[in-house]
Protein backbone atom coordinates (compact mmCIF):
# COMPACT_ATOMS: atom_id res chain seq x y z
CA UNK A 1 40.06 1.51 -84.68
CA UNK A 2 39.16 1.60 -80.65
CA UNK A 3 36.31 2.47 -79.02
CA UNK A 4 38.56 5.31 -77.15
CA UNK A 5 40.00 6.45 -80.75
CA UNK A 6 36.62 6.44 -81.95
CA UNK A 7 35.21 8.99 -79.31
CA UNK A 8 38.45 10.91 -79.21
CA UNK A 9 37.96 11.42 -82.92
CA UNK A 10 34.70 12.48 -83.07
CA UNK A 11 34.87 14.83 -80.46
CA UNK A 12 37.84 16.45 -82.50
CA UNK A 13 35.59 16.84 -85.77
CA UNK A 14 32.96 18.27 -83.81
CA UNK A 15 35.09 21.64 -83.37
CA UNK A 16 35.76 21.67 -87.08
CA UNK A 17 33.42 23.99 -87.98
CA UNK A 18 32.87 25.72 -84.33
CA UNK A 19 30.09 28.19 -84.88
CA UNK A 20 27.67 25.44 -86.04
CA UNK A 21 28.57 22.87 -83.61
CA UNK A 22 28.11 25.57 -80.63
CA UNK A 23 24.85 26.64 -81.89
CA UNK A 24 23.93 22.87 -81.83
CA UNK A 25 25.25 22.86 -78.08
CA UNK A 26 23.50 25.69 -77.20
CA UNK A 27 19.99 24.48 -78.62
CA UNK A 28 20.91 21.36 -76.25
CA UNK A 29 21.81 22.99 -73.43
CA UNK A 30 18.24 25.21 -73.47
CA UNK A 31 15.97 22.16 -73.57
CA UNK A 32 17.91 20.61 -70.77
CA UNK A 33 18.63 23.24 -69.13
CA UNK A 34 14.62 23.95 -68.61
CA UNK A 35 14.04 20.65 -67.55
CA UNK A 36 16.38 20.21 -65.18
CA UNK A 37 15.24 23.55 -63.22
CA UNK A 38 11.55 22.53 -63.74
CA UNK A 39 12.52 19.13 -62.18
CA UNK A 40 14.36 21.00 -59.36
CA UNK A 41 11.25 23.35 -58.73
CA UNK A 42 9.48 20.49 -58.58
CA UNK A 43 11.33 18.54 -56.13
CA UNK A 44 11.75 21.55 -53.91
CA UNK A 45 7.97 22.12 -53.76
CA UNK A 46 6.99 18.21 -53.16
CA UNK A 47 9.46 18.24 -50.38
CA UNK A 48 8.94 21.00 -48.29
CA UNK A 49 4.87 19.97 -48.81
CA UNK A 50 6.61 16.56 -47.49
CA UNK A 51 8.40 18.00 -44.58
CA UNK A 52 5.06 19.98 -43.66
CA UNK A 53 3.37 17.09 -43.43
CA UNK A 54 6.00 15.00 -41.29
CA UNK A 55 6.23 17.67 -39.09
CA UNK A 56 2.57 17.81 -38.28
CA UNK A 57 2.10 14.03 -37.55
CA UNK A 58 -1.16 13.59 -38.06
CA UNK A 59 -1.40 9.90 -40.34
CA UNK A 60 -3.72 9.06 -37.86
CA UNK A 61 -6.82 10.83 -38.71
CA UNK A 62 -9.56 11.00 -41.41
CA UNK A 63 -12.04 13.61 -42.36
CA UNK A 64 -15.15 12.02 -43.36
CA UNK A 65 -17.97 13.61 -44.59
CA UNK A 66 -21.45 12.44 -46.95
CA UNK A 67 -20.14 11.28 -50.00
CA UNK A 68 -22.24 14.09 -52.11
CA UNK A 69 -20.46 16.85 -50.55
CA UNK A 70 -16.85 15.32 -51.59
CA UNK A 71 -17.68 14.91 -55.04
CA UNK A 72 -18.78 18.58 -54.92
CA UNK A 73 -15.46 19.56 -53.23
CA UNK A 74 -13.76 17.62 -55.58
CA UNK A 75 -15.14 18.90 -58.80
CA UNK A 76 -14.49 22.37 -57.28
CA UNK A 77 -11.03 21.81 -56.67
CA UNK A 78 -10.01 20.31 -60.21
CA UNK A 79 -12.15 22.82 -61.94
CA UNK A 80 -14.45 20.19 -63.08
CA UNK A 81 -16.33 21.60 -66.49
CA UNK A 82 -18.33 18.46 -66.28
CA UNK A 83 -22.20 19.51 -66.29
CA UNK A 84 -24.09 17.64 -63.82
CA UNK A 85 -27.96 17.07 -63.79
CA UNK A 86 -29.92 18.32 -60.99
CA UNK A 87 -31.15 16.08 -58.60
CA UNK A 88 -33.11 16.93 -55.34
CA UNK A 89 -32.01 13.93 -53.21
CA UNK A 90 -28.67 14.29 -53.83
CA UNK A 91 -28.93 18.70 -53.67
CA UNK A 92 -30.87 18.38 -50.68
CA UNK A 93 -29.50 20.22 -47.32
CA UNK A 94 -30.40 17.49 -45.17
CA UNK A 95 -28.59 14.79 -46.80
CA UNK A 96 -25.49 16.39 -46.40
CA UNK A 97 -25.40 16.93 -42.53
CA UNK A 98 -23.96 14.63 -40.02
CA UNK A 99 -25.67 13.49 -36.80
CA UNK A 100 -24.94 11.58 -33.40
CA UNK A 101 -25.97 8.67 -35.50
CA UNK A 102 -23.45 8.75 -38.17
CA UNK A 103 -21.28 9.31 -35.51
CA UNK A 104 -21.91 5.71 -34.38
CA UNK A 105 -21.66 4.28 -37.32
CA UNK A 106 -18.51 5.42 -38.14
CA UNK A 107 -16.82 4.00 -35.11
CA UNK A 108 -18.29 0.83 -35.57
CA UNK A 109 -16.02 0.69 -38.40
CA UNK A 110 -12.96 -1.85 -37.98
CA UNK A 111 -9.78 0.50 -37.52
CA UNK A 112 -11.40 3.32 -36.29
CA UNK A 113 -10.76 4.17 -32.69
CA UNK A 114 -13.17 7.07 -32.45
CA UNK A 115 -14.73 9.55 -33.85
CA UNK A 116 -16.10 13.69 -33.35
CA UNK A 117 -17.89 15.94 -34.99
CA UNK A 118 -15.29 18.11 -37.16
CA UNK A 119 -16.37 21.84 -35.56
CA UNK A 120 -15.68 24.67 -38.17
CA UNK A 121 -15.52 27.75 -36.77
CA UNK A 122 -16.50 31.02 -38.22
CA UNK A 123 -14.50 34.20 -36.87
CA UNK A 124 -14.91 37.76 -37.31
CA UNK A 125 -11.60 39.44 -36.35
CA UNK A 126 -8.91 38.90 -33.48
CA UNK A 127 -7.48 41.54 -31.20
CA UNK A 128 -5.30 41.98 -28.30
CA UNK A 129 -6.28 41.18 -25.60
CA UNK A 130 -5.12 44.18 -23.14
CA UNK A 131 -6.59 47.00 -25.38
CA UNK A 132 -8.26 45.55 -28.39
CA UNK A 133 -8.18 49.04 -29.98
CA UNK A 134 -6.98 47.68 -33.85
CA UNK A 135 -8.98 44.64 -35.04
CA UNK A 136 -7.94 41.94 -37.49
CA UNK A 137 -9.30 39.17 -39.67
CA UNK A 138 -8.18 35.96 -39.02
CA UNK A 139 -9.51 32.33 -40.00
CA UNK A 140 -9.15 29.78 -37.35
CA UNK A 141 -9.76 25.88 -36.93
CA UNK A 142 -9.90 23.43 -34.01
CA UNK A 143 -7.24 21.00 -34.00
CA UNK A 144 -9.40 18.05 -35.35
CA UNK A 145 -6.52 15.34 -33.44
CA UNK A 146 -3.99 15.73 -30.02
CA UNK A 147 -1.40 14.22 -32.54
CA UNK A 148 -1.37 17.18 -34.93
CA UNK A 149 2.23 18.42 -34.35
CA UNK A 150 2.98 22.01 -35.28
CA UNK A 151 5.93 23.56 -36.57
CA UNK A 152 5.93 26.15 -33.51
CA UNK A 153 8.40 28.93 -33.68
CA UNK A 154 7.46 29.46 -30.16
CA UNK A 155 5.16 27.90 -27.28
CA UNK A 156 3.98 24.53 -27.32
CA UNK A 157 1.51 22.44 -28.92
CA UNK A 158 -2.25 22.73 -28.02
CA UNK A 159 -3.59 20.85 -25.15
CA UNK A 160 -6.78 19.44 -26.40
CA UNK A 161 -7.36 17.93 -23.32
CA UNK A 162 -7.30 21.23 -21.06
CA UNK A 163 -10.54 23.39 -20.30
CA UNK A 164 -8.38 26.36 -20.72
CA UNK A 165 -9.14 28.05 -24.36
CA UNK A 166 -6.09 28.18 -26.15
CA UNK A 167 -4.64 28.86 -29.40
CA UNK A 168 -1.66 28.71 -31.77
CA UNK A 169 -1.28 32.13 -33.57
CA UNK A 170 0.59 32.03 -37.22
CA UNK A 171 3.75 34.25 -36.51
CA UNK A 172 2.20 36.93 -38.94
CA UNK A 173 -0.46 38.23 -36.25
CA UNK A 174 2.64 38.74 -33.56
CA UNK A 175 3.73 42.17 -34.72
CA UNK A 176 0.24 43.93 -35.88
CA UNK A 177 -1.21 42.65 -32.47
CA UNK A 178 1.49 44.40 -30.45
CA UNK A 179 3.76 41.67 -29.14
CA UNK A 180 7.60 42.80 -29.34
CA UNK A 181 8.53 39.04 -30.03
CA UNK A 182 7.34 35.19 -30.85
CA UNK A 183 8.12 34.54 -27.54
CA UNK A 184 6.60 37.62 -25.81
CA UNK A 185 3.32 37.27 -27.77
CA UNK A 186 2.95 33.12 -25.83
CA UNK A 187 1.09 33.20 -22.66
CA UNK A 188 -0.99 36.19 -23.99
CA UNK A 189 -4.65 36.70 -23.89
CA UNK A 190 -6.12 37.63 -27.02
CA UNK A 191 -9.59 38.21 -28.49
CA UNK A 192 -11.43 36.54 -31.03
CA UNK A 193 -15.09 37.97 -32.22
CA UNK A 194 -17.67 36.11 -33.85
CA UNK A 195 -20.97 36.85 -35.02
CA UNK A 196 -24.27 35.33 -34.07
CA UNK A 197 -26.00 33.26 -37.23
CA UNK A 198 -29.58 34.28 -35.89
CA UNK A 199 -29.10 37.42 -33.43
CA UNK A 200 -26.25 39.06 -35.99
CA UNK A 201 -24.84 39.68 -32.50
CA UNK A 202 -21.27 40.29 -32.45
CA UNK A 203 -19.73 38.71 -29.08
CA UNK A 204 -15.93 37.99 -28.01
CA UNK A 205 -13.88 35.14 -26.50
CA UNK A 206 -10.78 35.47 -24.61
CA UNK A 207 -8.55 32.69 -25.48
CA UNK A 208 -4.30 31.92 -24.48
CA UNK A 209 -1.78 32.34 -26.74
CA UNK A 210 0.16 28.64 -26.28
CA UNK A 211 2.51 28.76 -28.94
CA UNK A 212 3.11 30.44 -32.71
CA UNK A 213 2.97 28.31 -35.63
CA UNK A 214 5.60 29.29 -38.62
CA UNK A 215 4.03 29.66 -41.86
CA UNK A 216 2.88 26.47 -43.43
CA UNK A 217 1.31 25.23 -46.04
CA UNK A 218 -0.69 22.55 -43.94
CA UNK A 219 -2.53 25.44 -42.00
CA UNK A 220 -3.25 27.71 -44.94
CA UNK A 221 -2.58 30.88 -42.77
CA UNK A 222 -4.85 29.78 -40.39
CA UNK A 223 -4.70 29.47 -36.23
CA UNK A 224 -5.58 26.58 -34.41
CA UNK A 225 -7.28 26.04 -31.43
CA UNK A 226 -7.93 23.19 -29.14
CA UNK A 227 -12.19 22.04 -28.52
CA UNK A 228 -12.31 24.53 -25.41
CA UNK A 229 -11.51 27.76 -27.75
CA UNK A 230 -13.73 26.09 -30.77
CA UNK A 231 -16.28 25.53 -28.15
CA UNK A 232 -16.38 29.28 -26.77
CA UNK A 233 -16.88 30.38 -30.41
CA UNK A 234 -19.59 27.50 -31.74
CA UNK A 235 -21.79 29.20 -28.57
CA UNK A 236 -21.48 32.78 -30.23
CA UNK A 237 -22.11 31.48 -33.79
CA UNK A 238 -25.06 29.28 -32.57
CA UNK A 239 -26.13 31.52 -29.99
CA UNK A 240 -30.13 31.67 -30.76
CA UNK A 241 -30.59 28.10 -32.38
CA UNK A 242 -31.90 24.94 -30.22
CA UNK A 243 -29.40 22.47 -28.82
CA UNK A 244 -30.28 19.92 -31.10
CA UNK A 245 -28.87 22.06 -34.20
CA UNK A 246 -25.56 21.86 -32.54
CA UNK A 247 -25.25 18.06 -32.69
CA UNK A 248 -24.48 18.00 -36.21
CA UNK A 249 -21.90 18.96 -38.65
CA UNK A 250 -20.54 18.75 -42.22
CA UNK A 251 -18.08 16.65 -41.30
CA UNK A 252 -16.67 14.59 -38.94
CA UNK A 253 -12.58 13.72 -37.43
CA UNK A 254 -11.92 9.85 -37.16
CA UNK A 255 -9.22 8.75 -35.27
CA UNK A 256 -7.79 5.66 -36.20
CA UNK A 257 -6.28 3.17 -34.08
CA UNK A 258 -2.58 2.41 -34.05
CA UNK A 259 -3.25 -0.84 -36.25
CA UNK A 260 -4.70 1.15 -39.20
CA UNK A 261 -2.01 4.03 -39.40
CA UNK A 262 -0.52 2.99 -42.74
CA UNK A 263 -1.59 3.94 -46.21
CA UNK A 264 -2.76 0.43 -47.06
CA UNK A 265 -4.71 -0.56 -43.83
CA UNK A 266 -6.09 3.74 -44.28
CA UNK A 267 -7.22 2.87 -47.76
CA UNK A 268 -8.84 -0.31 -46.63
CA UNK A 269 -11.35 2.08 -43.49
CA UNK A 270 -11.52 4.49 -45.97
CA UNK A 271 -13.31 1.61 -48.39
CA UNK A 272 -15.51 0.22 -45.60
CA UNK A 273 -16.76 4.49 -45.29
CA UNK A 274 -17.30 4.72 -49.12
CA UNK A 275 -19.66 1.35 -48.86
CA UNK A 276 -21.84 3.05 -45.73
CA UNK A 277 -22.10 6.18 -47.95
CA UNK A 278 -19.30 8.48 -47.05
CA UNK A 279 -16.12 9.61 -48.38
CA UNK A 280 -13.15 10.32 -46.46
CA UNK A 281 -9.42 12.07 -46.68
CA UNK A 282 -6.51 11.50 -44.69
CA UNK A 283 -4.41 14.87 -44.44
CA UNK A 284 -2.13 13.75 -47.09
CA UNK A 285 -5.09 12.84 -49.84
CA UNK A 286 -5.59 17.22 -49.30
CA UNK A 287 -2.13 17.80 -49.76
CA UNK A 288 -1.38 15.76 -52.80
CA UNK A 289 -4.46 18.00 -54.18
CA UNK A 290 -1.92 21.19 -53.68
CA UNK A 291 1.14 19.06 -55.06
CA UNK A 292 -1.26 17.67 -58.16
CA UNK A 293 -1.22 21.94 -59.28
CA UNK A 294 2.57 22.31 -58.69
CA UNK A 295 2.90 19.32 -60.82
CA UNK A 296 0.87 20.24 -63.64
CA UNK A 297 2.68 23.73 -63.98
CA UNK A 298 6.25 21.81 -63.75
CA UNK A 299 4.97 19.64 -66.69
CA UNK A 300 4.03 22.69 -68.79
CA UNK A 301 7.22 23.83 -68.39
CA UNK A 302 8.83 20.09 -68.83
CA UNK A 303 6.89 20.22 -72.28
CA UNK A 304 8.14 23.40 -73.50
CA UNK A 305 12.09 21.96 -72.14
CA UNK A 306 10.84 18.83 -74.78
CA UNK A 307 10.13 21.24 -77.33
CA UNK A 308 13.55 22.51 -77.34
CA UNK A 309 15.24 19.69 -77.17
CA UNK A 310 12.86 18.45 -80.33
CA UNK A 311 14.31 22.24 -82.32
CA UNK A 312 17.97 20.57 -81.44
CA UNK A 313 17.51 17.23 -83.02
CA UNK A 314 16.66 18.69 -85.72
CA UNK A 315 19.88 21.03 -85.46
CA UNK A 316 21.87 17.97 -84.46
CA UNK A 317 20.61 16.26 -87.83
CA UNK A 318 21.40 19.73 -89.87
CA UNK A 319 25.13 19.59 -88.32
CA UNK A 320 25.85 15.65 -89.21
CA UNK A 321 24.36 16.32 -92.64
CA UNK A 322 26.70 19.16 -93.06
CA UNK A 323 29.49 17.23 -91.61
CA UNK A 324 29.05 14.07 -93.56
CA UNK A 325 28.96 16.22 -96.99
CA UNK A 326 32.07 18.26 -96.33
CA UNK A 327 33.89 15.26 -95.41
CA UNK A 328 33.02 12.75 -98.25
CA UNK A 329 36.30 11.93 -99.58
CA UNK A 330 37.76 11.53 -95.85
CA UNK A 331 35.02 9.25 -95.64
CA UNK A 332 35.87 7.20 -99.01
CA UNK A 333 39.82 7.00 -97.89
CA UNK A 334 38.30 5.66 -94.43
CA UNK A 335 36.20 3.14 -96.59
CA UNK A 336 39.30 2.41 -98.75
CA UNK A 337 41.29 1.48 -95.88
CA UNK A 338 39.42 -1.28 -94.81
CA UNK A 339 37.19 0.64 -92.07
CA UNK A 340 33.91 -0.91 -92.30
CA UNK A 341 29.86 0.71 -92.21
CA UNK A 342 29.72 -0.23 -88.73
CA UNK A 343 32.78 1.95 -87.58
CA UNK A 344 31.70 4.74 -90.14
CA UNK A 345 28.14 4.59 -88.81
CA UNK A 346 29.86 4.56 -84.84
CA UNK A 347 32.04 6.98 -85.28
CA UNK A 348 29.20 9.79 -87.04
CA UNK A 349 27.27 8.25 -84.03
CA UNK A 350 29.74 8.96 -81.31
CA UNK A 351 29.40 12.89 -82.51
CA UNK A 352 25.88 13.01 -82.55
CA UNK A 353 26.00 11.78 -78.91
CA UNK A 354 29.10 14.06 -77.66
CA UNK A 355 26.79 16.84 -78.68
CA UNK A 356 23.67 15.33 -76.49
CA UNK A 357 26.81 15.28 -73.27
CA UNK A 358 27.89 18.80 -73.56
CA UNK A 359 24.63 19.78 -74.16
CA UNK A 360 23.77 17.92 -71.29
CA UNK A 361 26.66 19.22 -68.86
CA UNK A 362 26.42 22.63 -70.11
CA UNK A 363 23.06 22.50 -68.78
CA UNK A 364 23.94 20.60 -65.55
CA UNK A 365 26.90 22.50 -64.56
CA UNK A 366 24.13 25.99 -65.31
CA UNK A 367 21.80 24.46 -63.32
CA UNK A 368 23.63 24.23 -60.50
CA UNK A 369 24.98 27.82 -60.76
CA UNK A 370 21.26 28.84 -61.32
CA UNK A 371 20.07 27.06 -57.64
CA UNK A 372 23.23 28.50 -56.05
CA UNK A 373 21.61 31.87 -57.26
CA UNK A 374 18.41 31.50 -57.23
CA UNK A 375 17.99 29.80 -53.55
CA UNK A 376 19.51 32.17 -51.40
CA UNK A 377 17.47 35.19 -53.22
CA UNK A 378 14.04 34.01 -53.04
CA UNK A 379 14.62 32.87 -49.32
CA UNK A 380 15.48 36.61 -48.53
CA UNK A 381 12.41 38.03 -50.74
CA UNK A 382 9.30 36.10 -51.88
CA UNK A 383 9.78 32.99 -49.99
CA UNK A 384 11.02 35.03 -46.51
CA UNK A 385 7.53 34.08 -45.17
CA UNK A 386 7.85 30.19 -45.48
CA UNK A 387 11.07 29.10 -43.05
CA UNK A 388 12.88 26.17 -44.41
CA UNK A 389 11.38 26.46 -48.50
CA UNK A 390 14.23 25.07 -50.37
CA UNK A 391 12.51 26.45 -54.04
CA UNK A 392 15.47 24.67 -56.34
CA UNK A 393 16.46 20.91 -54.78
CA UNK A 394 18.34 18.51 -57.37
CA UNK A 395 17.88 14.70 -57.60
CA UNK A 396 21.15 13.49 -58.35
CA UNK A 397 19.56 10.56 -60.16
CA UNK A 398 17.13 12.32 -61.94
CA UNK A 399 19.67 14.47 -63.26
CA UNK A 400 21.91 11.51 -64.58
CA UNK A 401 18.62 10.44 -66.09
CA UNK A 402 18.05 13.67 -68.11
CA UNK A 403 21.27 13.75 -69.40
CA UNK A 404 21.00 10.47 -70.12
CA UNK A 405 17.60 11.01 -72.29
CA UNK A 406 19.54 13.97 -74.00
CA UNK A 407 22.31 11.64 -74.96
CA UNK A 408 19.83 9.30 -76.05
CA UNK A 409 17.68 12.32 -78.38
CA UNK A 410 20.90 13.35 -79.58
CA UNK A 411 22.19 9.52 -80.87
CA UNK A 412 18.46 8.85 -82.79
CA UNK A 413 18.69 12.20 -84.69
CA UNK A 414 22.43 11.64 -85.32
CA UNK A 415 21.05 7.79 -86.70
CA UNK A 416 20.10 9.29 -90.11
CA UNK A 417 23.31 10.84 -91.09
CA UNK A 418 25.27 8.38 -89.89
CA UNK A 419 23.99 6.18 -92.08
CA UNK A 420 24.05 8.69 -95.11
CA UNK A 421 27.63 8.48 -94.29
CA UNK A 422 28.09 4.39 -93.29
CA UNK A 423 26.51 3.75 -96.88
CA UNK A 424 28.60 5.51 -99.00
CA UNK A 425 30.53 4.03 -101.87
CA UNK A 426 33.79 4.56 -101.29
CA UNK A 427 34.80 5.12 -105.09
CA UNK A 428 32.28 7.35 -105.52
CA UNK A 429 33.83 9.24 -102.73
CA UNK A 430 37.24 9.72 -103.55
CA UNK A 431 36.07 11.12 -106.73
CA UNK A 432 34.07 13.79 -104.63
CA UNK A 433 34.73 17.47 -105.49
């Protein structure tokens, strides 16, 4: 018997007894049907984080800051339930604030081009400009590089260079600060307030609308502004405190030369930081951190698609059992004819795995459906705010590969009864009732 009349046949016997074998299917098709979509979601999410990240530009940079801080930030941020003990040296206020002098340290570092104290701004509201009747709260940054490359909806790109304040407004504060349009809201004055740490006096800075920013994941919802806007704010928040408080920071922006843009000559500055006492992030190292909690959802759900697929390996074994039983005498004539274990044991095999490819295709061909469906509805409701979110984006490898795996499943649970039926005594068989 051929390979091709092997796998013709056992696809026929498969439909012998249909409501079994299509429950079997069907078990198939939810496990890798789940998987698939979790894999999509997953893929969809990493790359539009991807494409955020491309589109800014900014593999040139790193945020350092004193290496007691980060692993405080870090803990924070993986919900750490490690329990620390307290030490004063390392708790202490000082030791955690940068000066001029770490300043020149850091760009005595090889690859390092230069380096600025990272300014983080604390605002109170925002306002138009012309009337400034309706306040609103806003965060806002200063553009810690000129490479930084915003996905702009309107405008252009901040000038960091320019002693004009300026800023790039996230396309949500166009319409509630009374701009008819993206592009009628660019070239506008607006008004940012900000609050005095010593005085508690509440003062305003009028800074130029340059561009607006589409929503993005890289900002967080928050506007930039170039070191002439951060500057006019940093004098309100400090307003009060001696000069020599304002030559510090948290943090500071290192710019690395063109010779140390790539991940391995990065990791090898960020090393030389980490043996002076600091730790440092490119903008990608803060990203992955949002793509590590996608990930670990998609793998919940990727476990429970496993699951399933478990249930129907144990439904495939149920149907082969079944199947081998009700055809025992077919299987002693087979025997009797001079068709060896090996066939026997191929052909129940071949079954076990046709039910892992339907399963398999079922789920594919759904799947597909499913993003067809499921794409074009979220853009127009819960993903209308992020342009260019593709949620469901297929692999066409990784697809092949979970069918594949299902195929695979389906042929180890189809192993046992295949050779319940391979090692049957073919006398025994014929006399079968």
């Amino acid at each position: 018997m051929k390979l091709y009349d092997m796998i013709r046949m056992g696809n026929s016997n498969l439909w012998r007894n249909k409501s079994r074998t299509f429950l079997t299917i069907l078990a198939i098709f939810i496990g890798a049907f789940t998987i698939m979509m979790t894999t999509g979601i997953n893929t969809g999410v990493n790359n539009y984080i991807d494409r955020q990240v491309a589109a800014v530009g900014s593999e040139d940079y790193l945020q350092v800051m004193p290496a007691q801080m980060a692993e405080q930030f870090e803990s924070l941020m993986s919900g750490s339930n490690e329990v620390r003990e307290y030490k004063p040296e390392d708790n202490s206020t000082t030791s955690q604030i940068l000066t001029d002098e770490d300043i020149t340290k850091i760009e005595s570092v090889d690859g390092i081009d230069s380096a600025k104290f990272y300014t983080m701004v604390t605002t109170d509201y925002v306002a138009n400009g012309q009337d400034g009747a309706t306040k609103y709260q806003m965060n806002a940054s200063v553009m810690p590089t000129a490479s930084m490359k915003l996905d702009l909806a309107a405008g252009s790109d901040l000038d960091m260079d320019n002693d004009e304040a300026q800023i790039v407004l996230p396309d949500k504060y166009v319409k509630p600060l009374g701009f008819a349009s993206n592009e009628d809201a660019v070239g506008k004055t607006i008004k940012i307030g900000a609050t005095s740490q010593v005085t508690q006096q509440t003062d305003e800075a009028e800074v130029k609308i340059v561009g607006v920013q589409n929503a993005s994941v890289v900002g967080m919802g928050s506007a930039w502004m170039n070191d002439k806007a951060g500057q006019l704010i940093e004098d309100i928040t400090m307003a009060g405190l001696p000069q020599e408080y304002r030559n510090q920071a948290n943090a500071i922006v290192a710019q690395l030369d063109k010779d140390h843009i790539s991940e391995e000559a990065a990791s090898k500055v960020k090393e030389q930081l980490e043996d002076m006492g600091y730790s440092s992030m490119t903008l990608t190292d803060t990203v992955s951190m949002i793509k590590s909690f996608f990930d670990a959802i998609t793998t919940v759900l990727t476990i429970f698609g496993a699951i399933s697929l478990l249930a129907a390996a144990i439904g495939i074994i149920n149907t082969l059992y079944m199947s081998v039983q009700e055809r025992t005498r077919e299987i002693g004539l087979m025997k009797a004819m001079g068709l060896s274990r090996a066939k026997i044991f191929g052909m129940f095999s071949l079954e076990a795995i046709a039910l892992g490819f339907w399963g398999g295709i079922i789920g594919l061909a759904v799947a597909f459906i499913a993003r067809a469906i499921v794409n074009p509805l979220a853009s127009r409701t819960f993903l209308a705010s992020l342009p260019g979110f593709t949620l469901i984006e297929f692999n066409p490898l990784y697809l092949l590969i979970i069918v594949l795996i299902v195929m695979a499943i389906a042929f180890l649970a189809g192993t046992l009864p295949a050779r319940r039926a391979a090692n049957k005594d073919p006398i025994e068989s014929l006399r079968y009732e």
